[in-house]
PDB file of N, CA and C in Angstrom:
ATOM      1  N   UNK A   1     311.389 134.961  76.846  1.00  0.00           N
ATOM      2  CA  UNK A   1     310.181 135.577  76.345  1.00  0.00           C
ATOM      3  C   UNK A   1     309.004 134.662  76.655  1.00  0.00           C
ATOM      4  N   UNK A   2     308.165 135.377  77.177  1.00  0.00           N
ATOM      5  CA  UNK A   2     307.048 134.366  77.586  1.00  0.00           C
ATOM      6  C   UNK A   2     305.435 134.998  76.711  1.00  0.00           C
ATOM      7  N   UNK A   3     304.410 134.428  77.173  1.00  0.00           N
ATOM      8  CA  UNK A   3     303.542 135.059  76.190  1.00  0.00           C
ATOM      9  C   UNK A   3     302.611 135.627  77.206  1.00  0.00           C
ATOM     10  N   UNK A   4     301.971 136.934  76.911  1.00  0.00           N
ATOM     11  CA  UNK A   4     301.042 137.230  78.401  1.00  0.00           C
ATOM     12  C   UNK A   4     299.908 137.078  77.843  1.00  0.00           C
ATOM     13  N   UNK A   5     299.317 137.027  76.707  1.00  0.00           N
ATOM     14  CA  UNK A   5     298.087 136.797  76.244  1.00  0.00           C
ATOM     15  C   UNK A   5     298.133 136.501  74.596  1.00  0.00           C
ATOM     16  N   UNK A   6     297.069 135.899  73.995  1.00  0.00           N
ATOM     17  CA  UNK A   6     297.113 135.505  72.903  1.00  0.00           C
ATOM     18  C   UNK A   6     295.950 136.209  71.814  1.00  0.00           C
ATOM     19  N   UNK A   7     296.271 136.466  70.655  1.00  0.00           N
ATOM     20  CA  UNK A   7     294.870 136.923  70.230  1.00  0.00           C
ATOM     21  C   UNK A   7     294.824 136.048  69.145  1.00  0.00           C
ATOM     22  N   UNK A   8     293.372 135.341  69.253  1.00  0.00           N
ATOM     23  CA  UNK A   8     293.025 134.893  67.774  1.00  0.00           C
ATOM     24  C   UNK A   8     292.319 135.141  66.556  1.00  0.00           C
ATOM     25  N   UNK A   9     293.193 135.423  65.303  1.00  0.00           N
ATOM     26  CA  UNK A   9     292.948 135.544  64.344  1.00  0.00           C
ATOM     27  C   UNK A   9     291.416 135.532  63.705  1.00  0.00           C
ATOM     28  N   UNK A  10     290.585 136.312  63.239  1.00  0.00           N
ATOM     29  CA  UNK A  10     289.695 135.962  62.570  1.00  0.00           C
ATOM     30  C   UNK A  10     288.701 135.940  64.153  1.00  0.00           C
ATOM     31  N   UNK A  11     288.918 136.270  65.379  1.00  0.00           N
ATOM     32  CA  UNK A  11     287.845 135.516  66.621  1.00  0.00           C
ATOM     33  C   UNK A  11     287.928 136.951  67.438  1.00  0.00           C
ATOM     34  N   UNK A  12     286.438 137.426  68.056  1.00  0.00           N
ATOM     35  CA  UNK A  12     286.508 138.278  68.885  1.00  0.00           C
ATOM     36  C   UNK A  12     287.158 137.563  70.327  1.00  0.00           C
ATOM     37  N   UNK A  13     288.391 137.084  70.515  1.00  0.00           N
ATOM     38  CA  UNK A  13     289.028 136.329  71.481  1.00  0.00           C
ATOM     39  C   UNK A  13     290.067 136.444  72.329  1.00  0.00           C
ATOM     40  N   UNK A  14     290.529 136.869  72.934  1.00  0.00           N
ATOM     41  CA  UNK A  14     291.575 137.055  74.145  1.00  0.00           C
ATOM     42  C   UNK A  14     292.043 136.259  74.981  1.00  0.00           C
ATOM     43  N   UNK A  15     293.231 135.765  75.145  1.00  0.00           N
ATOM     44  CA  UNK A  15     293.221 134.770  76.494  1.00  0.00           C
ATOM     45  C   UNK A  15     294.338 135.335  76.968  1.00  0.00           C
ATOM     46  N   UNK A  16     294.171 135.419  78.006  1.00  0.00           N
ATOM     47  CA  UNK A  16     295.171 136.345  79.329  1.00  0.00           C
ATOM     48  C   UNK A  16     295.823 135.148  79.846  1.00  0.00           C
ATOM     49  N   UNK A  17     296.553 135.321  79.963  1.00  0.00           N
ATOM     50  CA  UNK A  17     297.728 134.450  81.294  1.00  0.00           C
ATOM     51  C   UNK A  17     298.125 135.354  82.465  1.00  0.00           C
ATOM     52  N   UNK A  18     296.998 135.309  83.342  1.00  0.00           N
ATOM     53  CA  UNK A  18     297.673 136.033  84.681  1.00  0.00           C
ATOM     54  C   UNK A  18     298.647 135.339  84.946  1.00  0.00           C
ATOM     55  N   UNK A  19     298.811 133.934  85.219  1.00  0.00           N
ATOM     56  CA  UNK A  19     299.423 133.763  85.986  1.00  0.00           C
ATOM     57  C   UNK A  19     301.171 134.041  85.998  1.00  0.00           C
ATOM     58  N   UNK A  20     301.316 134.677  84.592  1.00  0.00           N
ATOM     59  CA  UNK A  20     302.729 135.551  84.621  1.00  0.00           C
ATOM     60  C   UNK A  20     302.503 137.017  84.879  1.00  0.00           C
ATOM     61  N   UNK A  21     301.315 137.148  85.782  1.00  0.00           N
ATOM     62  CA  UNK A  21     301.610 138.767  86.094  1.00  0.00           C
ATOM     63  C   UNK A  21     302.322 138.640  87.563  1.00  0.00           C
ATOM     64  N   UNK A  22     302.489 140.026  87.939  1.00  0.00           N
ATOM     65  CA  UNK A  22     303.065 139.937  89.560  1.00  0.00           C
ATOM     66  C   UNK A  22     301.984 139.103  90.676  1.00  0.00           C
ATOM     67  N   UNK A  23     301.374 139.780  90.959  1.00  0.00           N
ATOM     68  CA  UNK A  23     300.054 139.636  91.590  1.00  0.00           C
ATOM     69  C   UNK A  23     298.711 138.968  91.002  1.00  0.00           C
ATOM     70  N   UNK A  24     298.974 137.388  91.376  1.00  0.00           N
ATOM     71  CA  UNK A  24     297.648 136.330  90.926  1.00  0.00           C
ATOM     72  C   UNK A  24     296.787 136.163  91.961  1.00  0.00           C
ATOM     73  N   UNK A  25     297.320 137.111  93.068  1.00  0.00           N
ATOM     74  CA  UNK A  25     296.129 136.600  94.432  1.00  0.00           C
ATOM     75  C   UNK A  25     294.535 136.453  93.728  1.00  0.00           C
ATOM     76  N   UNK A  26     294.431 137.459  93.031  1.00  0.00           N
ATOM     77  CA  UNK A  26     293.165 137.714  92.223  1.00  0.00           C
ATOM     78  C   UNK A  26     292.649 136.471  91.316  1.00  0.00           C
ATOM     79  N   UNK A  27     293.066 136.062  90.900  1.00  0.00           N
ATOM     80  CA  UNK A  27     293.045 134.631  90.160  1.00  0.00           C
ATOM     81  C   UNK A  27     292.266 133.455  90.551  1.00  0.00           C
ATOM     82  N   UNK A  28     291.649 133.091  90.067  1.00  0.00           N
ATOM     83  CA  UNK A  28     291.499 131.612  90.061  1.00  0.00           C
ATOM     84  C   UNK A  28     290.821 131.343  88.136  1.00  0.00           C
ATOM     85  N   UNK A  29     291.450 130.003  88.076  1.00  0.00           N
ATOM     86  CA  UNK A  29     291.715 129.237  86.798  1.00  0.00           C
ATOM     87  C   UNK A  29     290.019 128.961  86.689  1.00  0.00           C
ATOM     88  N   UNK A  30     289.828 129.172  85.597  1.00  0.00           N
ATOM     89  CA  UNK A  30     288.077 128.971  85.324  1.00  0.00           C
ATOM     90  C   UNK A  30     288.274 127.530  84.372  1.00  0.00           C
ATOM     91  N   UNK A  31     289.227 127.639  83.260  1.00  0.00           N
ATOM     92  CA  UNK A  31     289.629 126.918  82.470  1.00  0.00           C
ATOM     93  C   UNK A  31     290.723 125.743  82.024  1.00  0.00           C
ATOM     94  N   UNK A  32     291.173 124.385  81.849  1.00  0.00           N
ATOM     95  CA  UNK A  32     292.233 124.256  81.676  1.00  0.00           C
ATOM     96  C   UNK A  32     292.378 123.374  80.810  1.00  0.00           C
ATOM     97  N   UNK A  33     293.022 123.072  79.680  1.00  0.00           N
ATOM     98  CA  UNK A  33     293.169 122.382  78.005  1.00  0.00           C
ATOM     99  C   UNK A  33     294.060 121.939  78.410  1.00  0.00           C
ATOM    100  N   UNK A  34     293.948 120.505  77.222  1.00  0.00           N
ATOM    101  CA  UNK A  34     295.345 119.516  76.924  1.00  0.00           C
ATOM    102  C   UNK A  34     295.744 119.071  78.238  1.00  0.00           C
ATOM    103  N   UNK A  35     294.951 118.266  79.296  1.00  0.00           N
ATOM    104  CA  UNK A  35     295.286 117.449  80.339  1.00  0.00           C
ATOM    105  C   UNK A  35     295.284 116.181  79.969  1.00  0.00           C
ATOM    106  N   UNK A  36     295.237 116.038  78.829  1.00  0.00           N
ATOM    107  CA  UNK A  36     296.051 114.660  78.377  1.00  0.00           C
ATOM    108  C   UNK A  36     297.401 115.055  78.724  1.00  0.00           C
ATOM    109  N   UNK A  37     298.039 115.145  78.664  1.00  0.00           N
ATOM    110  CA  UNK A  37     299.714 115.857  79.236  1.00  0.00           C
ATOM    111  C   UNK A  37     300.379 116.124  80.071  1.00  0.00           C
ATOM    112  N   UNK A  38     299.280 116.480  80.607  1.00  0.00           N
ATOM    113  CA  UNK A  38     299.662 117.391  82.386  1.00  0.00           C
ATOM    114  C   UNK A  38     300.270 116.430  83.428  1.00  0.00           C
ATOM    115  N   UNK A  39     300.824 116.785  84.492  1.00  0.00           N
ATOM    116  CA  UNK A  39     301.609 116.331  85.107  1.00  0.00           C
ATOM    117  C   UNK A  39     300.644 115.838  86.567  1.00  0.00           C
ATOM    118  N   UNK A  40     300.433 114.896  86.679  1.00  0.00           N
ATOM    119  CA  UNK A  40     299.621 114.137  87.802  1.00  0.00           C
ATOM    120  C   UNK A  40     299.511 115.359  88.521  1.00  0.00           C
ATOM    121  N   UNK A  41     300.811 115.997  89.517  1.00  0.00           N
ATOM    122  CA  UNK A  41     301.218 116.692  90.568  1.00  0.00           C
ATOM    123  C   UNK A  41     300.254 118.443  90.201  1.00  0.00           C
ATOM    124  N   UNK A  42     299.863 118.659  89.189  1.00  0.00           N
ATOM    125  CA  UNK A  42     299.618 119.691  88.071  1.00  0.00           C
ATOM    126  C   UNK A  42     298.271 119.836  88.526  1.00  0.00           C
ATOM    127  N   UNK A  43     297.795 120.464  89.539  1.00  0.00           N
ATOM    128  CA  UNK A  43     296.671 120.947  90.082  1.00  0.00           C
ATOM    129  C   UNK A  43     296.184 122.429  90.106  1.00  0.00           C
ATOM    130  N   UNK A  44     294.941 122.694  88.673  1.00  0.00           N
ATOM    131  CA  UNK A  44     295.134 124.126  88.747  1.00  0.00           C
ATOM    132  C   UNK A  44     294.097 124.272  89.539  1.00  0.00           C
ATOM    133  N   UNK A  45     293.000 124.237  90.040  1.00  0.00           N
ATOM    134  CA  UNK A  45     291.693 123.804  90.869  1.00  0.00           C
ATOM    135  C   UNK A  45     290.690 124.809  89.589  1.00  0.00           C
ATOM    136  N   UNK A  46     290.777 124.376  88.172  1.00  0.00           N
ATOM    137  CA  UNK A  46     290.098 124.844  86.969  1.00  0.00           C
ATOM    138  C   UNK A  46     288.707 124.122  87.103  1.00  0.00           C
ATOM    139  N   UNK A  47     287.617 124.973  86.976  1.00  0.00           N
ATOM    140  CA  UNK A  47     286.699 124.542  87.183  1.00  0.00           C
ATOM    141  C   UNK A  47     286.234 123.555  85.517  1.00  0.00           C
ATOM    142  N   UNK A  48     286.252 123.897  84.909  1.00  0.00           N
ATOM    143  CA  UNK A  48     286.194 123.304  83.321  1.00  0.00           C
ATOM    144  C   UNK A  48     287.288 122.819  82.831  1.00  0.00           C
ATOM    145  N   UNK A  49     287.486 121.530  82.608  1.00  0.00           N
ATOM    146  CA  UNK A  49     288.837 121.266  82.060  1.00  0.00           C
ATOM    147  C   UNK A  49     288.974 119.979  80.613  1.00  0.00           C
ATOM    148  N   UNK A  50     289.760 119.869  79.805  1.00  0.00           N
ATOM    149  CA  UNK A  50     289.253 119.452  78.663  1.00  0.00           C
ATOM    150  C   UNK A  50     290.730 118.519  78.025  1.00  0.00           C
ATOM    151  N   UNK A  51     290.530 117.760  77.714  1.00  0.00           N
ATOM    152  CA  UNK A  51     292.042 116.659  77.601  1.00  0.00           C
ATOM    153  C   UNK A  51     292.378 117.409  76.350  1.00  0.00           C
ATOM    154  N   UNK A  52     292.200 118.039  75.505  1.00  0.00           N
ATOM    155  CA  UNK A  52     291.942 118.650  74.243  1.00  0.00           C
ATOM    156  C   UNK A  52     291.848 120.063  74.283  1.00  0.00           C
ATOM    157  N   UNK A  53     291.987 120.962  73.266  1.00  0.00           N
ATOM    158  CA  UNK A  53     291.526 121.998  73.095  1.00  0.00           C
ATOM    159  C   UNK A  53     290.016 121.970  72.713  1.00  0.00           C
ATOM    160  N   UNK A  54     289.167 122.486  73.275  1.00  0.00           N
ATOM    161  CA  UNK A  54     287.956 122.383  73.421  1.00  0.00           C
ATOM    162  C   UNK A  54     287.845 123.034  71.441  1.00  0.00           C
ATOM    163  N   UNK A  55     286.869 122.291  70.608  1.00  0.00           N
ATOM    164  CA  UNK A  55     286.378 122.209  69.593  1.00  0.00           C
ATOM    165  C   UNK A  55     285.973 123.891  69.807  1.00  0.00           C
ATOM    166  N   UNK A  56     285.400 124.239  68.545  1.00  0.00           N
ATOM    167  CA  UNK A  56     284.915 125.860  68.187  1.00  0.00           C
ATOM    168  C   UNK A  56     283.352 125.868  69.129  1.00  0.00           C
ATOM    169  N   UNK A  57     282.837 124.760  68.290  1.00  0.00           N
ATOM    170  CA  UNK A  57     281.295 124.899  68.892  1.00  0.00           C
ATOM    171  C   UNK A  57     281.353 124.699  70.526  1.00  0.00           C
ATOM    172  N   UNK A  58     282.258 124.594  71.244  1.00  0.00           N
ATOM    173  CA  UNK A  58     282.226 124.508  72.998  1.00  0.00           C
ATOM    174  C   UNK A  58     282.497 126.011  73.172  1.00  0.00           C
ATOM    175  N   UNK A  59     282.793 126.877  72.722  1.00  0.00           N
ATOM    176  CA  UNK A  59     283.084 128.292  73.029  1.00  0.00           C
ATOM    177  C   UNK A  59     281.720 128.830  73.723  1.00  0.00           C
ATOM    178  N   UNK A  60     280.663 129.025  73.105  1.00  0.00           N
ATOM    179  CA  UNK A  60     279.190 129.455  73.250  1.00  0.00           C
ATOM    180  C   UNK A  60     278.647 128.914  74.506  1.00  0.00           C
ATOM    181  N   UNK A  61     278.691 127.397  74.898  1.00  0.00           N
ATOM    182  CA  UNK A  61     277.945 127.045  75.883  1.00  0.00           C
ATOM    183  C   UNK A  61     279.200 127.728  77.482  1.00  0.00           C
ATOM    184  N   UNK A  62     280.364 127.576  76.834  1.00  0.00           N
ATOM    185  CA  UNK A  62     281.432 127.553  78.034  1.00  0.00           C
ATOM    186  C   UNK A  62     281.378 128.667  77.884  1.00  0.00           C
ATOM    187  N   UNK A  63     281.603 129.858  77.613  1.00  0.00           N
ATOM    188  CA  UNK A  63     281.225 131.191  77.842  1.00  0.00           C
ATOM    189  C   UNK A  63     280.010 131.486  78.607  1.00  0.00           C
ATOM    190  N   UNK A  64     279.012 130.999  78.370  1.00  0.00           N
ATOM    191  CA  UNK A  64     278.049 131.180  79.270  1.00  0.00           C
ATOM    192  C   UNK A  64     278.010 130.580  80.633  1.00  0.00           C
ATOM    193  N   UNK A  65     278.657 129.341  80.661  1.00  0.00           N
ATOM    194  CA  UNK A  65     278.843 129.064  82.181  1.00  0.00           C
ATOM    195  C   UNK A  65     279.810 129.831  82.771  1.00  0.00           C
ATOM    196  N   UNK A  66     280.703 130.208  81.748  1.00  0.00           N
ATOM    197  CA  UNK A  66     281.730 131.335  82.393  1.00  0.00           C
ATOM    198  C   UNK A  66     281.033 132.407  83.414  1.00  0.00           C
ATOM    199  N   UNK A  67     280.486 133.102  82.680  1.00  0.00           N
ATOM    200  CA  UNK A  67     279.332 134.655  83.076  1.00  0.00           C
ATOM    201  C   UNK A  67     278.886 133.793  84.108  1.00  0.00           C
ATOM    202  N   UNK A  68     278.224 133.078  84.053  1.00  0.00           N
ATOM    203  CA  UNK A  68     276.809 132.085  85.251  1.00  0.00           C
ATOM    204  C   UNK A  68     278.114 132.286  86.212  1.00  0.00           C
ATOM    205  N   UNK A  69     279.053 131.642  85.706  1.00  0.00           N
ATOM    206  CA  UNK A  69     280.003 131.479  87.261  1.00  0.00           C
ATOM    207  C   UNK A  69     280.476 132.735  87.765  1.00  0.00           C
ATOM    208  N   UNK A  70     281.361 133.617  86.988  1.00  0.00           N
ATOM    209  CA  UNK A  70     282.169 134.814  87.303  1.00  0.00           C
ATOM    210  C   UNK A  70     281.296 135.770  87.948  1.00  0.00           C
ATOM    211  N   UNK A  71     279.532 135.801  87.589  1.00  0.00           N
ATOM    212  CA  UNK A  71     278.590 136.767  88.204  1.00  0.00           C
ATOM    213  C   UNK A  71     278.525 137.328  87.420  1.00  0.00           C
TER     214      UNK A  71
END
């Protein structure tokens, strides 16, 4: 059992995990948490990335660079 997306409680919030769908050609990683951990070799080419789960108050500014970036 794997998880394809998460919803959080109490948060207008969604997080998708393509990368367990069939087809990720579409994909690229905008985001990537807890690289305190990660494996040297562990290259997602995430444009934002955060040793941590990014705090509540980083949601607002990183959402907006999201949009700025995605178009």
């Amino acid at each position: 059992m794997s998880w394809m997306f998460t919803l959080i409680a109490g948060r207008d919030f969604i997080n998708v995990r393509p990368s367990l769908l069939d087809d990720v050609s579409w994909f690229r990683p905008y985001i990537e948490t807890c690289t305190a951990t990660k494996m040297p070799f562990a290259d997602t080419g995430a444009v934002e990335s955060f040793v941590e789960f990014p705090a509540p108050e980083h949601f607002g500014p990183l959402l907006e660079r999201y949009r700025a970036w995605a178009g």
